[in-house]
Protein backbone atom coordinates (compact mmCIF):
# COMPACT_ATOMS: atom_id res chain seq x y z
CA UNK A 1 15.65 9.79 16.91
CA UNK A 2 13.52 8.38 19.79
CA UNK A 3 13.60 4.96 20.19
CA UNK A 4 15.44 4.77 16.57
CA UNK A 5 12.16 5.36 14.84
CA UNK A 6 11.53 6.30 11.39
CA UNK A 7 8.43 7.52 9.85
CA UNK A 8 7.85 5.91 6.72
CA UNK A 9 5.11 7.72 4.31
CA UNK A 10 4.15 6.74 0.58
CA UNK A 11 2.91 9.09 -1.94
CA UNK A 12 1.21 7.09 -4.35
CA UNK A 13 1.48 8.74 -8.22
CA UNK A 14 -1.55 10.14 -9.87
CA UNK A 15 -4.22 6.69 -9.97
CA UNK A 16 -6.36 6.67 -13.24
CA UNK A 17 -9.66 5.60 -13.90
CA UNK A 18 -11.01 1.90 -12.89
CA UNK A 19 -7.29 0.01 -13.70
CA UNK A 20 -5.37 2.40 -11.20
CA UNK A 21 -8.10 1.79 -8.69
CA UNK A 22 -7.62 -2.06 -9.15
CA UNK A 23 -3.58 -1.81 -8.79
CA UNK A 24 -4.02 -0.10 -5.68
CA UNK A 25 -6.19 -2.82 -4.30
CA UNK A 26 -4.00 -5.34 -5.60
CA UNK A 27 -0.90 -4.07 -4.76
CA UNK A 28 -0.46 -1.37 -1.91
CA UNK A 29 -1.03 -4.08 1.04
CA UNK A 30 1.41 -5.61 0.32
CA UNK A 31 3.64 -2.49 -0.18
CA UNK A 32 2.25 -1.17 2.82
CA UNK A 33 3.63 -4.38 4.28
CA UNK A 34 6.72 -4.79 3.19
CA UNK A 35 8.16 -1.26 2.90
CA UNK A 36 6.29 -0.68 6.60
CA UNK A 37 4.35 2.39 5.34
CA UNK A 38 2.84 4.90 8.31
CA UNK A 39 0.56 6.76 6.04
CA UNK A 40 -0.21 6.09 2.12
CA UNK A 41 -0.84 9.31 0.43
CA UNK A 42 -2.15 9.58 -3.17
CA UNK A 43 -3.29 11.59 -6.33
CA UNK A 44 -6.71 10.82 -6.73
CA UNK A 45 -7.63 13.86 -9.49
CA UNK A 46 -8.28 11.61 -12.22
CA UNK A 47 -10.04 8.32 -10.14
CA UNK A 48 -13.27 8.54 -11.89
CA UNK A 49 -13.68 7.71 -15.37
CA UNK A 50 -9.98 8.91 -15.76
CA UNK A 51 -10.79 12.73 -14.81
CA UNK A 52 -12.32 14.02 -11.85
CA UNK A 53 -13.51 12.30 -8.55
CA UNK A 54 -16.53 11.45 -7.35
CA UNK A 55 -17.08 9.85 -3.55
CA UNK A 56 -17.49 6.19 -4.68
CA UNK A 57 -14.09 6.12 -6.53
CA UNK A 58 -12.81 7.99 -3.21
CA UNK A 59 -14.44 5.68 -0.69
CA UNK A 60 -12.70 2.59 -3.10
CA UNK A 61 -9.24 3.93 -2.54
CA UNK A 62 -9.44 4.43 1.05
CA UNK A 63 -10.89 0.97 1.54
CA UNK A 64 -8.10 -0.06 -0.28
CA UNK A 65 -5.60 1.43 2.52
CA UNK A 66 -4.80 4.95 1.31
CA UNK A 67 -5.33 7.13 4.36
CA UNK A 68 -5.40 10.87 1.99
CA UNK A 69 -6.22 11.80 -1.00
CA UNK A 70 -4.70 14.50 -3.07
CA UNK A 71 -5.99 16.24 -6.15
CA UNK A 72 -5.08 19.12 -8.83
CA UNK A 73 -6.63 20.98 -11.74
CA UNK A 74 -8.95 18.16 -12.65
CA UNK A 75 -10.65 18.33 -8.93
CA UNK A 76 -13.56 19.94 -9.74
CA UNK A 77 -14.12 17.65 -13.24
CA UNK A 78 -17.13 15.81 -11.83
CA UNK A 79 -19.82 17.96 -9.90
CA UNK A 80 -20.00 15.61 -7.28
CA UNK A 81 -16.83 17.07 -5.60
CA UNK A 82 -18.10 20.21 -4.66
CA UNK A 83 -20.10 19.12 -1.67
CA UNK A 84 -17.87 15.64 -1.32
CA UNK A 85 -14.39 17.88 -0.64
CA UNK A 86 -16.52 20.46 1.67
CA UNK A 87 -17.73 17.64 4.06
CA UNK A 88 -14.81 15.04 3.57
CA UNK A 89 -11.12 16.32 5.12
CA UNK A 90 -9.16 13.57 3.62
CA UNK A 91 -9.48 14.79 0.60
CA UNK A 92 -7.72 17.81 -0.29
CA UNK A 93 -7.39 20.69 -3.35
CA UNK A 94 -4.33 22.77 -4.01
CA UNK A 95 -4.84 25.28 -1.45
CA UNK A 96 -3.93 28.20 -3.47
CA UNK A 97 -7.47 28.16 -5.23
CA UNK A 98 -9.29 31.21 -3.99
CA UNK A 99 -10.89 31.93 -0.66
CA UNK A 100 -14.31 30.78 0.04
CA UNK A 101 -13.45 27.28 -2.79
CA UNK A 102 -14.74 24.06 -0.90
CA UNK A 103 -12.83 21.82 0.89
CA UNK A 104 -9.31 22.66 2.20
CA UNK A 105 -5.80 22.52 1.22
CA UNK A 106 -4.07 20.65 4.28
CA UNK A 107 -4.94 18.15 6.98
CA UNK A 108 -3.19 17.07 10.06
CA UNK A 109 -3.22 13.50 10.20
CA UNK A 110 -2.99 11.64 13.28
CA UNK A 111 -0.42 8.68 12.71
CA UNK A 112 -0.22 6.99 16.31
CA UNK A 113 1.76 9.45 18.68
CA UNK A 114 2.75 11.45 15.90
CA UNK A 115 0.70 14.38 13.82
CA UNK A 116 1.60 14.62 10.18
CA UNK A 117 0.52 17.22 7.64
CA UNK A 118 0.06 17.32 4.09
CA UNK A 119 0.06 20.20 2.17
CA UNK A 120 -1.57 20.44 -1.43
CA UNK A 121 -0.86 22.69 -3.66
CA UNK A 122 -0.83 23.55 -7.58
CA UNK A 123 1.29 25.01 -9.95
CA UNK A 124 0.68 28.05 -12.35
CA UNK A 125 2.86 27.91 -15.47
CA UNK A 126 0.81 26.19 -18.50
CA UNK A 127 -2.03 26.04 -15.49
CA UNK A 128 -4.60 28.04 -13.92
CA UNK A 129 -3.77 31.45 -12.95
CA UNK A 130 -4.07 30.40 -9.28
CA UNK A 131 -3.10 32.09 -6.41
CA UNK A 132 1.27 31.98 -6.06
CA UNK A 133 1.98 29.36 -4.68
CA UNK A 134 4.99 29.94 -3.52
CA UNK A 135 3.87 33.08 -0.64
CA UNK A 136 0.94 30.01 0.20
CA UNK A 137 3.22 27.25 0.47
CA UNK A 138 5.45 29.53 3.20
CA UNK A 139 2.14 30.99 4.66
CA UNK A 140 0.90 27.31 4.98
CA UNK A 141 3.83 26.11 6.22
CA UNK A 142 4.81 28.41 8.54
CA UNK A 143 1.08 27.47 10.23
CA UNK A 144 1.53 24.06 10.13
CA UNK A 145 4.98 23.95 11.32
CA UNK A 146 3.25 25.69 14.96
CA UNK A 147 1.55 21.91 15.17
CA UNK A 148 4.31 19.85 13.41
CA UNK A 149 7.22 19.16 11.86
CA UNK A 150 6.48 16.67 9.76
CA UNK A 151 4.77 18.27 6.64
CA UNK A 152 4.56 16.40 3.25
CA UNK A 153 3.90 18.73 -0.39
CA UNK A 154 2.04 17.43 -3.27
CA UNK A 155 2.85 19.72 -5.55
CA UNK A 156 0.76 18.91 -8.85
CA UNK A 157 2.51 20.96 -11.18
CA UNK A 158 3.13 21.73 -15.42
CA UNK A 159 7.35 22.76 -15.38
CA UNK A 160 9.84 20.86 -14.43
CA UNK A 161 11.74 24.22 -12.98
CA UNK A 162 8.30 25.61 -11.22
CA UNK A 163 8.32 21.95 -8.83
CA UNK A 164 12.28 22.15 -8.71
CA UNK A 165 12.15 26.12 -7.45
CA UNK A 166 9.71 25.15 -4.98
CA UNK A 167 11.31 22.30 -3.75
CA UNK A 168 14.57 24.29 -3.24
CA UNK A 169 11.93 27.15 -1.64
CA UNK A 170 10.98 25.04 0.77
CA UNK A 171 13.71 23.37 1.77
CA UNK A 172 14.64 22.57 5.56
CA UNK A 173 10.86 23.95 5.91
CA UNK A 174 8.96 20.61 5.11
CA UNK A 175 10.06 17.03 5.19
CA UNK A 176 9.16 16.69 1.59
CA UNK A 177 8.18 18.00 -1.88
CA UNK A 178 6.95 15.46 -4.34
CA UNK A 179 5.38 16.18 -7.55
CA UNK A 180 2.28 14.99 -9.63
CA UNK A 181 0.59 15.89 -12.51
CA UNK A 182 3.14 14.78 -15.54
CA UNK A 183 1.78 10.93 -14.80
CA UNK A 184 5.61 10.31 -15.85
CA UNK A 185 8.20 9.35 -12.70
CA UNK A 186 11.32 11.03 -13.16
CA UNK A 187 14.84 9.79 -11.85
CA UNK A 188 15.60 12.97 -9.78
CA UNK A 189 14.72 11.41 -6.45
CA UNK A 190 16.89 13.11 -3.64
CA UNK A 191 17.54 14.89 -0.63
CA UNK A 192 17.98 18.46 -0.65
CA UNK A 193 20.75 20.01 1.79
CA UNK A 194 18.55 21.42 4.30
CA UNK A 195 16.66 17.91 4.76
CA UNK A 196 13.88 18.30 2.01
CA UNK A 197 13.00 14.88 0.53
CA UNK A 198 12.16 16.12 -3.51
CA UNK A 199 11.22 13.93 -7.22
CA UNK A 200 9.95 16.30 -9.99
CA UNK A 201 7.62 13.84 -10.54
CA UNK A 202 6.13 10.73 -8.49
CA UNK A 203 4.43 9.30 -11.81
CA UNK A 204 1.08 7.51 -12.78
CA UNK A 205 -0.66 4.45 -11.50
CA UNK A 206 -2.92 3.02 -14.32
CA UNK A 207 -2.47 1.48 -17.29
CA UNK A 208 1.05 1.00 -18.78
CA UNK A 209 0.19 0.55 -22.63
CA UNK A 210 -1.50 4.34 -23.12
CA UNK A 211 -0.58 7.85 -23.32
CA UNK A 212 -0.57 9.24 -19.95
CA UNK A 213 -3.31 6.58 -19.13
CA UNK A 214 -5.64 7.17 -21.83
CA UNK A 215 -5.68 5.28 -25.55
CA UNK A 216 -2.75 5.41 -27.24
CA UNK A 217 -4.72 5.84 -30.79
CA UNK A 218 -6.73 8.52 -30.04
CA UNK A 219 -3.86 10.48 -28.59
CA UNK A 220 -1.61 9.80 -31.77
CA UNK A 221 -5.09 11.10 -33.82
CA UNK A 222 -5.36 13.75 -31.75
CA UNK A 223 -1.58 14.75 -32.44
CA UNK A 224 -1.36 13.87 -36.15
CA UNK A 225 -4.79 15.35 -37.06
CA UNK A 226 -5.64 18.10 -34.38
CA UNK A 227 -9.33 17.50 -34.72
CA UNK A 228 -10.96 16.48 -31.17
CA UNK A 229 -10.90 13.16 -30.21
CA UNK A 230 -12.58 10.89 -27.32
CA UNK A 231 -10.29 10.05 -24.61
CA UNK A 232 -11.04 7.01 -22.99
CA UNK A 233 -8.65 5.41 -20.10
CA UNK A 234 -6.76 2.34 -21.61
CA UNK A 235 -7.99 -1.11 -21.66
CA UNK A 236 -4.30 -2.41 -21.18
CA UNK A 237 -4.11 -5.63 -19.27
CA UNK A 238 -0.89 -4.46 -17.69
CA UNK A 239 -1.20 -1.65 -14.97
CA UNK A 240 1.81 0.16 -13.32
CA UNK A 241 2.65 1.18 -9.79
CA UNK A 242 4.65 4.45 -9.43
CA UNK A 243 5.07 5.74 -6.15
CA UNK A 244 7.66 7.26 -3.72
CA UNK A 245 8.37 6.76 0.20
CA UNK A 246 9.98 9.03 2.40
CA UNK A 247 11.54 8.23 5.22
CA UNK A 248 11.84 11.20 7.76
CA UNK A 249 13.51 11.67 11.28
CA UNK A 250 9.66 12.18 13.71
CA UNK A 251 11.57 14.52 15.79
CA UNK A 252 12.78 17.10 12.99
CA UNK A 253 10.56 16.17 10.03
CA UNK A 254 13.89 15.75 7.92
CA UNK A 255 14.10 13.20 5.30
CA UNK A 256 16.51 10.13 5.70
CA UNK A 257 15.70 9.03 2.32
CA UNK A 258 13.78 8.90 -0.63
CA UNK A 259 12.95 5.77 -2.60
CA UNK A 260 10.99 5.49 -6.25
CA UNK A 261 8.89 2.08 -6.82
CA UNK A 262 7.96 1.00 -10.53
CA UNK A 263 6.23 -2.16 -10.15
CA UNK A 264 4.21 -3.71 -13.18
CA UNK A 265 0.96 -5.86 -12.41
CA UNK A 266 -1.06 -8.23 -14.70
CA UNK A 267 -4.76 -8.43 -14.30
């Protein structure tokens, strides 16, 4: 490594609603701080009212230090982010919706001296019959890899075995595969031979007494009576912080390491 450096990148879990919002204001400077973060990625498909995005609940996060913003299948949840994703590049859908969807699917982000790309991209079993992403994800790479090595995956995904088969897909091809979408960290965090940082699941930021980051009761009603319910996002007064940082190697994009943080905070 030049120098000795190491680029240090977060992926922030899926943030929910108004209390995930909060967290991150409350708590990512300092993380940023004290784990020396480069760039702060994170799941932002469920930032507004608990589903969907809209550009205030965008423009709140990046104030708040996250430099991209991810998404999945609730993207398109609020009409607003039609024309925010076409105009705004730092937001990003799974690129394996169809041709001619707005916005785009990967960004290059400049990060000093060094370009680093992040690739979106969703899954298809229990999900939308996208396109595969599997032939995108090495179409997309393969691209991306022309401008840099350094190439982080969110890939917001149902099955456990769909993220794991991609992850192994990929590997030595992208510095790291992390998953979203479950809004439950797993404890899978590691490297993969060829250099492929990989967790099934990064988790949720949001509240920490819920279901997934909704109301615990209605979710139990939901399950016991299946009649529809209103979701609403928790009122918990406890919020957690899930989140994952890679460390990669700038001159090969492979990961060093791979490190989960569950941090509880108290409004």
């Amino acid at each position: 490594m030049a120098g000795g450096y190491v680029l240090r990148v977060l992926m922030i879990g899926d943030v929910v609603g108004s209390p995930g919002r909060l967290c991150v204001r409350d708590m990512l400077p300092r993380i940023r701080k004290n784990y020396r973060i480069d760039l702060a990625v994170a799941n932002g498909e469920n930032l507004a009212g608990g589903t969907g995005i809209n550009e205030k609940t965008a423009n709140e996060l990046f104030a708040y230090g996250v430099d991209i913003l991810t998404t999945g299948n609730h993207v398109w949840d609020k009409k607003e982010a039609l024309p925010l994703l076409a105009r705004e590049a730092r937001i990003l859908r799974p690129a394996n919706y169809p041709p001619g969807t707005p916005g785009k699917g990967s960004v290059v982000f400049d990060v000093g001296k060094l370009k680093v790309a992040v690739l979106n991209l969703n899954g298809r079993v229990f999900m939308q019959p996208l396109d595969c992403p599997f032939r995108l994800a090495q179409q997309e790479t393969a691209r991306l890899r022309e401008i840099t090595p350094l190439i982080m995956v969110d890939f917001h995904a149902e099955a456990s075995s769909e993220k794991i088969a991609l992850g192994r897909f990929l590997d030595g091809h992208v510095s790291a595969v992390l998953g979203t979408h479950t809004h439950v960290q797993t404890a899978d965090a590691r490297i993969f031979p060829g250099g492929t940082a990989y967790i099934t699941d990064v988790g949720m930021t949001g509240p920490f007494e819920s279901v997934l980051g909704v109301e615990a009761d209605a979710v139990v009603r939901k399950f016991v009576r299946q009649l529809p319910e209103r979701f609403e996002v928790s009122k918990s007064p406890v919020c957690q912080f899930n989140a994952a940082v890679v460390e990669i190697n700038p001159d090969n994009g492979q990961a060093l390491s791979v490190e989960t943080i569950f941090d509880l905070h108290e409004f």
